[in-house]
PDB file of N, CA and C in Angstrom:
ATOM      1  N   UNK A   1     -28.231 -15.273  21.847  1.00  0.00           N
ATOM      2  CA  UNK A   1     -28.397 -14.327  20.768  1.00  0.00           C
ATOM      3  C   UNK A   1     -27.175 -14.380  19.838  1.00  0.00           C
ATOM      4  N   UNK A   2     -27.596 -14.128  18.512  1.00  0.00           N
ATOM      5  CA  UNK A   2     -26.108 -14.037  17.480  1.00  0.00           C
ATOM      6  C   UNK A   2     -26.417 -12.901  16.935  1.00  0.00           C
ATOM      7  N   UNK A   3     -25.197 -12.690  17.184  1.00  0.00           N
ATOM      8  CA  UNK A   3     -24.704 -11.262  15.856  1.00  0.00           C
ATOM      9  C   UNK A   3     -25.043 -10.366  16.432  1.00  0.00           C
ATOM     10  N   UNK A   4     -26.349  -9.732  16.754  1.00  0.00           N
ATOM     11  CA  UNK A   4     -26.876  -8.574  17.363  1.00  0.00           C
ATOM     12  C   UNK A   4     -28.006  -8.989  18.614  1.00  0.00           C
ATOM     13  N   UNK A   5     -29.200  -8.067  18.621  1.00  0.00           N
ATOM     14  CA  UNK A   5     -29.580  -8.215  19.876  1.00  0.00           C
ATOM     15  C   UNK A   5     -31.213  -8.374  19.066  1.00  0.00           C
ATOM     16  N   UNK A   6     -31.626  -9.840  18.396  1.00  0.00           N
ATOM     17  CA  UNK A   6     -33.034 -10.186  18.411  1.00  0.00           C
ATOM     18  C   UNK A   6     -32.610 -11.942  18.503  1.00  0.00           C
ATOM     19  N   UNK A   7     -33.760 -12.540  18.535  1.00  0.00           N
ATOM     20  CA  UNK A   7     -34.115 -13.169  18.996  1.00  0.00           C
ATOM     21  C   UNK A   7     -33.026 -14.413  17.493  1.00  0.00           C
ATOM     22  N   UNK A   8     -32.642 -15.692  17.785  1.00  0.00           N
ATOM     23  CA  UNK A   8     -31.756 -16.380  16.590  1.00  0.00           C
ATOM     24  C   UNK A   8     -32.653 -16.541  15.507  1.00  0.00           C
ATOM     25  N   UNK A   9     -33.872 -17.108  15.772  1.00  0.00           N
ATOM     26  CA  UNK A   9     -33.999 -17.660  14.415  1.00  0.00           C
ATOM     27  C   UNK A   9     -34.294 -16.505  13.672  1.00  0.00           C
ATOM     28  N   UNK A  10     -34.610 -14.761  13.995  1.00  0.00           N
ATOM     29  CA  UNK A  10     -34.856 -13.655  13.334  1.00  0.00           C
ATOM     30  C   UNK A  10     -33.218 -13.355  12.717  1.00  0.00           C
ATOM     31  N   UNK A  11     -32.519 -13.784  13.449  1.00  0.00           N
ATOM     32  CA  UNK A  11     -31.230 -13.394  13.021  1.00  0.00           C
ATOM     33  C   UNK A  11     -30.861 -14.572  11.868  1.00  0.00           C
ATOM     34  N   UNK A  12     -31.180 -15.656  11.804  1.00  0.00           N
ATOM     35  CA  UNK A  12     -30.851 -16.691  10.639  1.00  0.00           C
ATOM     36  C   UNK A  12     -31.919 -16.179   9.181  1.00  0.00           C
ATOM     37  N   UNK A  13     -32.673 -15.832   9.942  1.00  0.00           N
ATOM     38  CA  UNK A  13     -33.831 -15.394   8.546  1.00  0.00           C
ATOM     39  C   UNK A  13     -33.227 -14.021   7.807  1.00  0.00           C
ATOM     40  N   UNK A  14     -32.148 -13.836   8.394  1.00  0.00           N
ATOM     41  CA  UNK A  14     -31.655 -11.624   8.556  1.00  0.00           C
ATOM     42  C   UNK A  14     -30.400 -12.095   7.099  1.00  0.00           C
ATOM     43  N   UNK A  15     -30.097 -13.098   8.222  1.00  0.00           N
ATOM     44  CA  UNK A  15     -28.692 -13.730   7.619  1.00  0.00           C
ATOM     45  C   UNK A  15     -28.861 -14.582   6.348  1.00  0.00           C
ATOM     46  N   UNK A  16     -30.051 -15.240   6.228  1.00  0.00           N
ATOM     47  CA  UNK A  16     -30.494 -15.779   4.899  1.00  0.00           C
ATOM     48  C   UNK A  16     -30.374 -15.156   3.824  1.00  0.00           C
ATOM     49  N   UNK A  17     -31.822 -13.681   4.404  1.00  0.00           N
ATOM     50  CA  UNK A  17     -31.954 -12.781   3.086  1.00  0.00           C
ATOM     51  C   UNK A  17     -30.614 -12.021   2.574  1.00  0.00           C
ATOM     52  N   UNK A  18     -29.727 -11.831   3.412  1.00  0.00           N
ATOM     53  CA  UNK A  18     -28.620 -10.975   3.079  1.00  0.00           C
ATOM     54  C   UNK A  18     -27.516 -12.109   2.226  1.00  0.00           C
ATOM     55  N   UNK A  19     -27.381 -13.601   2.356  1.00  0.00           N
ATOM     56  CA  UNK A  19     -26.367 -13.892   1.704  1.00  0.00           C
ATOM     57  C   UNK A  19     -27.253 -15.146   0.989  1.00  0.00           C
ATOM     58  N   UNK A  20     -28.502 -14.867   0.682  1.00  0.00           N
ATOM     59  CA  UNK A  20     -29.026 -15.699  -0.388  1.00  0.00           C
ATOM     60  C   UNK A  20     -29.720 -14.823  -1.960  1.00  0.00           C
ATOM     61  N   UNK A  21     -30.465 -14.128  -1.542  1.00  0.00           N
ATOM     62  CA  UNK A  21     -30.783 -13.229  -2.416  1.00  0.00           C
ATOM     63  C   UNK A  21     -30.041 -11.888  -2.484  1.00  0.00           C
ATOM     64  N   UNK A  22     -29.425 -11.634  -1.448  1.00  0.00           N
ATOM     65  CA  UNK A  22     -28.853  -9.974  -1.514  1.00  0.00           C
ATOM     66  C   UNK A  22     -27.295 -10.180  -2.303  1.00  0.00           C
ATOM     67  N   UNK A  23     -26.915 -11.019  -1.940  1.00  0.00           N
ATOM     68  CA  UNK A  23     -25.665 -11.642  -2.261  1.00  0.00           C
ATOM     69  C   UNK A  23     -25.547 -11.521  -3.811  1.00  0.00           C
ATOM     70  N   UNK A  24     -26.820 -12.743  -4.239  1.00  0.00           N
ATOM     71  CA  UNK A  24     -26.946 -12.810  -5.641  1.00  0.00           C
ATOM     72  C   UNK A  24     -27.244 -11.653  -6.481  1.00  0.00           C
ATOM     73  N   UNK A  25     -28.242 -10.775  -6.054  1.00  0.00           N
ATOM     74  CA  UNK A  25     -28.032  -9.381  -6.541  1.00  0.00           C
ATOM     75  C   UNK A  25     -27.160  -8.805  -6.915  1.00  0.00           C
ATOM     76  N   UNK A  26     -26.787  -8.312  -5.894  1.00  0.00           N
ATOM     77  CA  UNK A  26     -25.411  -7.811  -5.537  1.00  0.00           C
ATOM     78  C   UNK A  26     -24.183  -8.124  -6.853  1.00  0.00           C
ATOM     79  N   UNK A  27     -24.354  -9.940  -6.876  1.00  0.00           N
ATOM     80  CA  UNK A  27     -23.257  -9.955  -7.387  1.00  0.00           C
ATOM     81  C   UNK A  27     -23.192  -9.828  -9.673  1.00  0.00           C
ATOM     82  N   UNK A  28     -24.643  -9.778  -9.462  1.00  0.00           N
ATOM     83  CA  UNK A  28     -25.230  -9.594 -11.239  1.00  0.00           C
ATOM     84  C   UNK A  28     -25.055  -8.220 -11.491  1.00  0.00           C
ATOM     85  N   UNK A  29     -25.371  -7.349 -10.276  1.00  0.00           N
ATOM     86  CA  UNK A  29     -25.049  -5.839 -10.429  1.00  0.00           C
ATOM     87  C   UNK A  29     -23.768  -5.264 -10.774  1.00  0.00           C
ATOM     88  N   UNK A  30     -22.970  -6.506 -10.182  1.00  0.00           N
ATOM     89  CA  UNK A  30     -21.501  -6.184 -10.586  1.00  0.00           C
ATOM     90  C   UNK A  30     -21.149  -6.952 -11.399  1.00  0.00           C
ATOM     91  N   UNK A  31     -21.473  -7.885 -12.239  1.00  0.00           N
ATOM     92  CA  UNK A  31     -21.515  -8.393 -13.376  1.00  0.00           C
ATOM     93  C   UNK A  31     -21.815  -8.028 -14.621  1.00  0.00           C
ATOM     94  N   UNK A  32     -23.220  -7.428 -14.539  1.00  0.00           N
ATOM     95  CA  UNK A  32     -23.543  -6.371 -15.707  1.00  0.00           C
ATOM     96  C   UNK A  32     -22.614  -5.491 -15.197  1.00  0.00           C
ATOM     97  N   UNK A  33     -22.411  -4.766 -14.699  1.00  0.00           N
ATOM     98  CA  UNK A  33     -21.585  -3.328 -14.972  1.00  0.00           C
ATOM     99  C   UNK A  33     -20.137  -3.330 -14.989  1.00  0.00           C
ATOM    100  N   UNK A  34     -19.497  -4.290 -15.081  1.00  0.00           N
ATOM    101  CA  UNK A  34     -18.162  -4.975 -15.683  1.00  0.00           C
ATOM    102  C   UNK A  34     -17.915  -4.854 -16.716  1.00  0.00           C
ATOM    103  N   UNK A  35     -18.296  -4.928 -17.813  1.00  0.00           N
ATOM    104  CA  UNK A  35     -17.738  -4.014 -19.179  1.00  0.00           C
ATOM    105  C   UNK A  35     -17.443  -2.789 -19.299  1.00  0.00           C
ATOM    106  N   UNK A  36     -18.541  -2.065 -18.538  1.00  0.00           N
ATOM    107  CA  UNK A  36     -18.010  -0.531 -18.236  1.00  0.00           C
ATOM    108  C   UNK A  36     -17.289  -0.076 -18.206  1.00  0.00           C
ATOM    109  N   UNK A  37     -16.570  -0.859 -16.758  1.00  0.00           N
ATOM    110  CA  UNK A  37     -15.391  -0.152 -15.888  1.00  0.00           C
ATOM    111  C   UNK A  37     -14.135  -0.984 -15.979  1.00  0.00           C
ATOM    112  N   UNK A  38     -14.318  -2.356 -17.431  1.00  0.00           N
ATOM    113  CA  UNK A  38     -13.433  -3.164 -17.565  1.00  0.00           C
ATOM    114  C   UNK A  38     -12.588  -2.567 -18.709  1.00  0.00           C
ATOM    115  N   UNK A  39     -11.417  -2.421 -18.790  1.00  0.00           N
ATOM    116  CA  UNK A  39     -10.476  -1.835 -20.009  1.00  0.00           C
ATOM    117  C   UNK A  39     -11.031  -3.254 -21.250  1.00  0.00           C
ATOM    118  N   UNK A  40     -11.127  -2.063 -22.329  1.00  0.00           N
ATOM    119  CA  UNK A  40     -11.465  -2.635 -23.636  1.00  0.00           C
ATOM    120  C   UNK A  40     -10.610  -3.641 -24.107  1.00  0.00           C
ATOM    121  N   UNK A  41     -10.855  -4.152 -24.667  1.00  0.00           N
ATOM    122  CA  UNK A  41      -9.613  -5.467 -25.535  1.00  0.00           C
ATOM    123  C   UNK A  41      -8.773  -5.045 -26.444  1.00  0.00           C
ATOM    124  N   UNK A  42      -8.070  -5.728 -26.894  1.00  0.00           N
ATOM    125  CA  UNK A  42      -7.419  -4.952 -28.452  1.00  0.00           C
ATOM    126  C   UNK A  42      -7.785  -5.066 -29.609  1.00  0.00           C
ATOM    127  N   UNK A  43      -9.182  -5.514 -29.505  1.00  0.00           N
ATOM    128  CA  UNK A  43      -9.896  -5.123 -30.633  1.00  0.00           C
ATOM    129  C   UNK A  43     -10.762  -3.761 -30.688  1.00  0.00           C
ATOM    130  N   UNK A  44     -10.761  -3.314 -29.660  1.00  0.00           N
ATOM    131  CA  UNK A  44     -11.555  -1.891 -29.118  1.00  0.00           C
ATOM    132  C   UNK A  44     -12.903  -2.219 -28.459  1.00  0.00           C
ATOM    133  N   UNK A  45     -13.578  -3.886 -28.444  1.00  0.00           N
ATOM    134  CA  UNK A  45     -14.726  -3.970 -27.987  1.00  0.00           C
ATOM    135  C   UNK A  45     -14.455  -4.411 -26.580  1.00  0.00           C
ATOM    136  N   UNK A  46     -15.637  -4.413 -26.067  1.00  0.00           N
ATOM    137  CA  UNK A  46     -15.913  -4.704 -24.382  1.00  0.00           C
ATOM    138  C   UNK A  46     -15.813  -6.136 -24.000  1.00  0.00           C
ATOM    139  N   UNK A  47     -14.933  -6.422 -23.074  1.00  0.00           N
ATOM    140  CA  UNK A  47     -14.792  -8.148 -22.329  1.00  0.00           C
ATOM    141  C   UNK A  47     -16.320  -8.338 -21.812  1.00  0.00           C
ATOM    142  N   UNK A  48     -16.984  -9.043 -22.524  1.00  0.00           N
ATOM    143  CA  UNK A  48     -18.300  -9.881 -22.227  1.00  0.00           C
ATOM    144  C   UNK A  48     -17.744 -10.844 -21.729  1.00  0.00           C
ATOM    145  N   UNK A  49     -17.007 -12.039 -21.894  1.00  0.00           N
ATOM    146  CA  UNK A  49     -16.803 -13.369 -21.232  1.00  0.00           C
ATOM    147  C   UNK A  49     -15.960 -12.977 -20.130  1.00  0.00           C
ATOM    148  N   UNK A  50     -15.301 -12.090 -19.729  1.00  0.00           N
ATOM    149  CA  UNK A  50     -14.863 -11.741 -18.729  1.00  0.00           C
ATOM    150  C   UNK A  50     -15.396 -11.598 -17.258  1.00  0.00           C
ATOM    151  N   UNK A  51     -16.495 -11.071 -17.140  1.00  0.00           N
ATOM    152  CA  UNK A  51     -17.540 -11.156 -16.268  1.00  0.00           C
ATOM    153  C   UNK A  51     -18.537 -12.084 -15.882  1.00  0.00           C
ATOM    154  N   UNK A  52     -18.379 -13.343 -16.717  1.00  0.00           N
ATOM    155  CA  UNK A  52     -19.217 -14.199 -17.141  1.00  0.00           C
ATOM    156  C   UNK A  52     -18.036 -15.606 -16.144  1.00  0.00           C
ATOM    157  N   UNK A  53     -16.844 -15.370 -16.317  1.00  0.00           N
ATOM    158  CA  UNK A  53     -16.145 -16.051 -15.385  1.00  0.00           C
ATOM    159  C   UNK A  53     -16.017 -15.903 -13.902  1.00  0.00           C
ATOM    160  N   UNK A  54     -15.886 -14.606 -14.038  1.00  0.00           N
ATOM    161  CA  UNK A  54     -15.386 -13.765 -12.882  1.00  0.00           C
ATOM    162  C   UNK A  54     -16.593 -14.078 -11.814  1.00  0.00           C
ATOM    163  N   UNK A  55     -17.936 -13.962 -12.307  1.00  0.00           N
ATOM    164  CA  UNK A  55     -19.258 -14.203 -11.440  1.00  0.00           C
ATOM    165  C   UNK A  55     -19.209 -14.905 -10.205  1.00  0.00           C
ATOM    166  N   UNK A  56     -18.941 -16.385 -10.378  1.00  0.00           N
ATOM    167  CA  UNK A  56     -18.881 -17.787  -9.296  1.00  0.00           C
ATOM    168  C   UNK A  56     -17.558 -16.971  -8.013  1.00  0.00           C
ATOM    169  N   UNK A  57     -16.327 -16.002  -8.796  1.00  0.00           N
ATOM    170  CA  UNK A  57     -15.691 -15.667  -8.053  1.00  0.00           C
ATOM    171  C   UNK A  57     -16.498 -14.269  -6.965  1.00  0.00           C
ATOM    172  N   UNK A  58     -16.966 -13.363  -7.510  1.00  0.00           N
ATOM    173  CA  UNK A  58     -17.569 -12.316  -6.649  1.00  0.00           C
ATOM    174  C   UNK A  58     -18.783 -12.816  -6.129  1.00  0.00           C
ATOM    175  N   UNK A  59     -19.315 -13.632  -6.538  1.00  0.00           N
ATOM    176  CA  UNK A  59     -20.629 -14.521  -5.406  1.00  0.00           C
ATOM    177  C   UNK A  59     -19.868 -15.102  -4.175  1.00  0.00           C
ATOM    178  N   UNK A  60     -18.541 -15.867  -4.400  1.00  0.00           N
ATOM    179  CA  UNK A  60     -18.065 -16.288  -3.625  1.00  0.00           C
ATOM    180  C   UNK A  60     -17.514 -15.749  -2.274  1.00  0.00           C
ATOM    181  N   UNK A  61     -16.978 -14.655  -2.876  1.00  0.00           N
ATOM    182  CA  UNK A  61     -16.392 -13.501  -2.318  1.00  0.00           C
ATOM    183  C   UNK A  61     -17.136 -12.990  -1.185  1.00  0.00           C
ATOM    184  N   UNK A  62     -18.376 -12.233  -2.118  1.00  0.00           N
ATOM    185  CA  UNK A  62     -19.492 -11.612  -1.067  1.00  0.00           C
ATOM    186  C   UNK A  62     -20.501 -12.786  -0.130  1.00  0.00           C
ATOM    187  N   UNK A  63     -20.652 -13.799  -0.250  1.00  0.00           N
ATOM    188  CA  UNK A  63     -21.185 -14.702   0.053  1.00  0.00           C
ATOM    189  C   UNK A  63     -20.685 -14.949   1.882  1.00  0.00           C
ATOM    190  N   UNK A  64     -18.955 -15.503   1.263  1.00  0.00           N
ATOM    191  CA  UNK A  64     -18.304 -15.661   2.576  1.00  0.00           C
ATOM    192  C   UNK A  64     -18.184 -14.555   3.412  1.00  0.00           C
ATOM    193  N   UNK A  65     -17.951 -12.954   2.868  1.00  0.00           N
ATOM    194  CA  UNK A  65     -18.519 -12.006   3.577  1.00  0.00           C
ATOM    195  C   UNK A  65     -19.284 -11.677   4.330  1.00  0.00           C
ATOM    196  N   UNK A  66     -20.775 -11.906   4.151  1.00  0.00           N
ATOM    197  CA  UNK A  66     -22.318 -12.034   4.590  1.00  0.00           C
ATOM    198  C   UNK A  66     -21.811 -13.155   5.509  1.00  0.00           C
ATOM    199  N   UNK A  67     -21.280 -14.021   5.492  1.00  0.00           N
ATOM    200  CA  UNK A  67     -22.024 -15.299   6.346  1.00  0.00           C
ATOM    201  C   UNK A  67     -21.069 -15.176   7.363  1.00  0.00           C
ATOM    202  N   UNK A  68     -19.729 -14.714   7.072  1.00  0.00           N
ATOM    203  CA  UNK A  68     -18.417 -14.794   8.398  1.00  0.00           C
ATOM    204  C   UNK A  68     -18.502 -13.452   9.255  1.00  0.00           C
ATOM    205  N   UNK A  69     -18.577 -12.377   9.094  1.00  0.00           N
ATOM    206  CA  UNK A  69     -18.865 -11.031   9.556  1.00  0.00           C
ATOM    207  C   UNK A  69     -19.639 -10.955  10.986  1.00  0.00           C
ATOM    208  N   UNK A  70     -19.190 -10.837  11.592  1.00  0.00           N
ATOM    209  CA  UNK A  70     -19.491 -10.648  12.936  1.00  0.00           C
ATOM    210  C   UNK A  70     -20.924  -9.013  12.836  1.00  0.00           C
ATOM    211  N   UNK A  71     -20.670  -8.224  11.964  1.00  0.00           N
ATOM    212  CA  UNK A  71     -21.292  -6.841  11.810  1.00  0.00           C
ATOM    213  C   UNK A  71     -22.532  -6.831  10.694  1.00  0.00           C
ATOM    214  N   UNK A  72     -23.805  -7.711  11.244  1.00  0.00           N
ATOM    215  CA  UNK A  72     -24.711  -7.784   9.678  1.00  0.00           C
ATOM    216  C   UNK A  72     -24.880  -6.497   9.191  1.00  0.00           C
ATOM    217  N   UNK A  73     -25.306  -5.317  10.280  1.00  0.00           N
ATOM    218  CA  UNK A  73     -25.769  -4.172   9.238  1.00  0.00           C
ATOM    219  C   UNK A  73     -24.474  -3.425   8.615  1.00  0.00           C
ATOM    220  N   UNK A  74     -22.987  -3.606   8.748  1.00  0.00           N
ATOM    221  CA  UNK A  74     -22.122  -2.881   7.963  1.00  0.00           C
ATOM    222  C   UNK A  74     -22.091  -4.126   6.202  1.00  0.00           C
ATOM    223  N   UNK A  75     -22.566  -5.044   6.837  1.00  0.00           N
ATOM    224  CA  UNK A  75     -22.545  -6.305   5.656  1.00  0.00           C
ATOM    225  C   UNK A  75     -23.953  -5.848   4.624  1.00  0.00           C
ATOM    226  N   UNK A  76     -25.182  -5.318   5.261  1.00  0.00           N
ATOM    227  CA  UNK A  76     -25.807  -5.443   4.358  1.00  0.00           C
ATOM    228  C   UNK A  76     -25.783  -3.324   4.058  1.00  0.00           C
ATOM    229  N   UNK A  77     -24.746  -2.773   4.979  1.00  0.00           N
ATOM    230  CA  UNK A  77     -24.884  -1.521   3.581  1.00  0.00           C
ATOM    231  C   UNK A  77     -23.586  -1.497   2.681  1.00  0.00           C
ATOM    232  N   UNK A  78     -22.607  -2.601   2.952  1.00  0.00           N
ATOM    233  CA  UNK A  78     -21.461  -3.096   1.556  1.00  0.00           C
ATOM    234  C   UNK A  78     -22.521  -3.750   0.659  1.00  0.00           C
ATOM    235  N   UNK A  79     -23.224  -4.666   0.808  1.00  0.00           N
ATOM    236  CA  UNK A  79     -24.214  -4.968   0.113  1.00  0.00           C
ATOM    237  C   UNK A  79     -24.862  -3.978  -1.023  1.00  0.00           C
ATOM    238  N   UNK A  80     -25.736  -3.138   0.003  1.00  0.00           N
ATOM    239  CA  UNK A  80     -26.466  -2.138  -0.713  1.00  0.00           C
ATOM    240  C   UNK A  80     -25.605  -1.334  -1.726  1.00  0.00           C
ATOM    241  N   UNK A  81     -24.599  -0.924  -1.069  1.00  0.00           N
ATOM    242  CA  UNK A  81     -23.853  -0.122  -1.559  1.00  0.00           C
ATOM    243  C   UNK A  81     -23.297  -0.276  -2.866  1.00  0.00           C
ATOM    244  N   UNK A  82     -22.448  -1.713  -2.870  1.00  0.00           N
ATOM    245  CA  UNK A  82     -22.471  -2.331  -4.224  1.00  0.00           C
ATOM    246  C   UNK A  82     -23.656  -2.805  -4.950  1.00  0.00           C
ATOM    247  N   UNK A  83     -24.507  -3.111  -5.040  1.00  0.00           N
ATOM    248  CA  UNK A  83     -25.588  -3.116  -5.620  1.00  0.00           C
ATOM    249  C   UNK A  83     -26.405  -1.922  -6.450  1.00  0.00           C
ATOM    250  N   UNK A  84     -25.920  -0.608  -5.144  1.00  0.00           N
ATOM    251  CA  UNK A  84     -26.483   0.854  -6.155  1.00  0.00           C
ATOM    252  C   UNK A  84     -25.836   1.157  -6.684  1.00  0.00           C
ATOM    253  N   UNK A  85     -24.775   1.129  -6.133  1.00  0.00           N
ATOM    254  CA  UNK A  85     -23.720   1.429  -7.157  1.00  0.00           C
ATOM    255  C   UNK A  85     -23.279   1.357  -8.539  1.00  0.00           C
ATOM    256  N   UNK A  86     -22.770  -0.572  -8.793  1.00  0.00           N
ATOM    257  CA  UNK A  86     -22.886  -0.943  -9.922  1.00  0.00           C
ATOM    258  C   UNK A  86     -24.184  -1.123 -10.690  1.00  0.00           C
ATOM    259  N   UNK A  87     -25.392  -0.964 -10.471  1.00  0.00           N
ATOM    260  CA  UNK A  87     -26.467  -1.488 -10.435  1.00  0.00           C
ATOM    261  C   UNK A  87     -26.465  -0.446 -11.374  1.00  0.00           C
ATOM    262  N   UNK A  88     -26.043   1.151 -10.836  1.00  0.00           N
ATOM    263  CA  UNK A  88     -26.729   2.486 -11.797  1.00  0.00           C
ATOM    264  C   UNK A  88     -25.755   2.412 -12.865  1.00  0.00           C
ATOM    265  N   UNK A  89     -24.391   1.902 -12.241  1.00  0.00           N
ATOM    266  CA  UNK A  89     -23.488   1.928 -13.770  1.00  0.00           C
ATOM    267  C   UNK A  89     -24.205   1.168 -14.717  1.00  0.00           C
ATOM    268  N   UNK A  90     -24.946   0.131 -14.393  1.00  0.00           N
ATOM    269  CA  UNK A  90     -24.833  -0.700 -15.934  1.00  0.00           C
ATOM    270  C   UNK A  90     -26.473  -0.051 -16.626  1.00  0.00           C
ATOM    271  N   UNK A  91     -27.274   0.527 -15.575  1.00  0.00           N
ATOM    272  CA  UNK A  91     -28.041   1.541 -16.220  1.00  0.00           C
ATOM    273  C   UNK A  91     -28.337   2.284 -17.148  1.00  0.00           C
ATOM    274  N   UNK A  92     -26.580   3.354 -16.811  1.00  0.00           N
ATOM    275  CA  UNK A  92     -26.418   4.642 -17.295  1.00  0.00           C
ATOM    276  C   UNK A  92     -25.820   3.766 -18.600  1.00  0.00           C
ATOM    277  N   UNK A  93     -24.927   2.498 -18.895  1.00  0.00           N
ATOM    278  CA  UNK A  93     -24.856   1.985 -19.858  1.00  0.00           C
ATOM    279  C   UNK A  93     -25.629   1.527 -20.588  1.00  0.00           C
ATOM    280  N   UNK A  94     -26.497   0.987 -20.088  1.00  0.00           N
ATOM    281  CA  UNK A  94     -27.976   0.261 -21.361  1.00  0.00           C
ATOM    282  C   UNK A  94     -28.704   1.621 -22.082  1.00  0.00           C
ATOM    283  N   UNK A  95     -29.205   2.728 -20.844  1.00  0.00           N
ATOM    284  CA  UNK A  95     -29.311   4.022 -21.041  1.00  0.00           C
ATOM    285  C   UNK A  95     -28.649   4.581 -22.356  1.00  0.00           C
ATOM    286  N   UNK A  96     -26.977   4.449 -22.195  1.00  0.00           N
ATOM    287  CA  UNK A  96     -26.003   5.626 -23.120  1.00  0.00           C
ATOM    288  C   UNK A  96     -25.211   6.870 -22.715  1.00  0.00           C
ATOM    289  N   UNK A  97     -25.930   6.466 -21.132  1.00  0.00           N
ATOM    290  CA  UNK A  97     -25.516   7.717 -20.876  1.00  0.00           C
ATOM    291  C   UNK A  97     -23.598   7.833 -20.392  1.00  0.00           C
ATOM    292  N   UNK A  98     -23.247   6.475 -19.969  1.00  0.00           N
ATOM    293  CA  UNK A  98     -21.727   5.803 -19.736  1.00  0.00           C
ATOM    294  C   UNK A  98     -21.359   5.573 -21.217  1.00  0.00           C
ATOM    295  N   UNK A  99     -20.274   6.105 -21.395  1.00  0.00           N
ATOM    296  CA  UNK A  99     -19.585   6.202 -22.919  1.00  0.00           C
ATOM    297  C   UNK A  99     -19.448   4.503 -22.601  1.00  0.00           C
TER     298      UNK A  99
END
């Protein structure tokens, strides 16, 4: 058995969805909502290419997270967590409701 207590290949399929698609989620959620919570430029507008670099780095990040972690379900509610999280920031921004 790995990681927890089902059967491996349920645990490779666990481990897939969490650092193939959850990952990638995850990491656009915090991509869009990076202007938000990113300090303005000195022109007063929002770092767009900033987040646009940064991406390959927080995929990377959360990726090796998901896959090295001995703990899948604390991995997939950092997951979740960042995902609702930034997910509602860039929301409440498309929204208006985030200055």
């Amino acid at each position: 058995m790995t990681y927890f207590d089902v059967p491996p290949r349920r645990a490779s399929l666990i481990l897939w969805g969490l650092a193939g698609p959850g990952v990638l989620l995850a990491a656009s959620s915090i991509m869009a909502a990076m202007p938000l919570w990113w300090p303005r430029g000195a022109g007063g507008i929002d770092h767009l290419i900033v987040p646009l670099l940064v991406f390959p780095a927080i995929w990377a990040v959360l990726f090796f997270y998901v896959v090295l972690t001995r703990n899948v379900v604390r991995a997939a509610a950092v997951l979740a967590g960042l995902t609702a999280l930034n997910g509602g920031l860039a929301m409440m921004g498309a929204w208006g409701i985030w200055p």
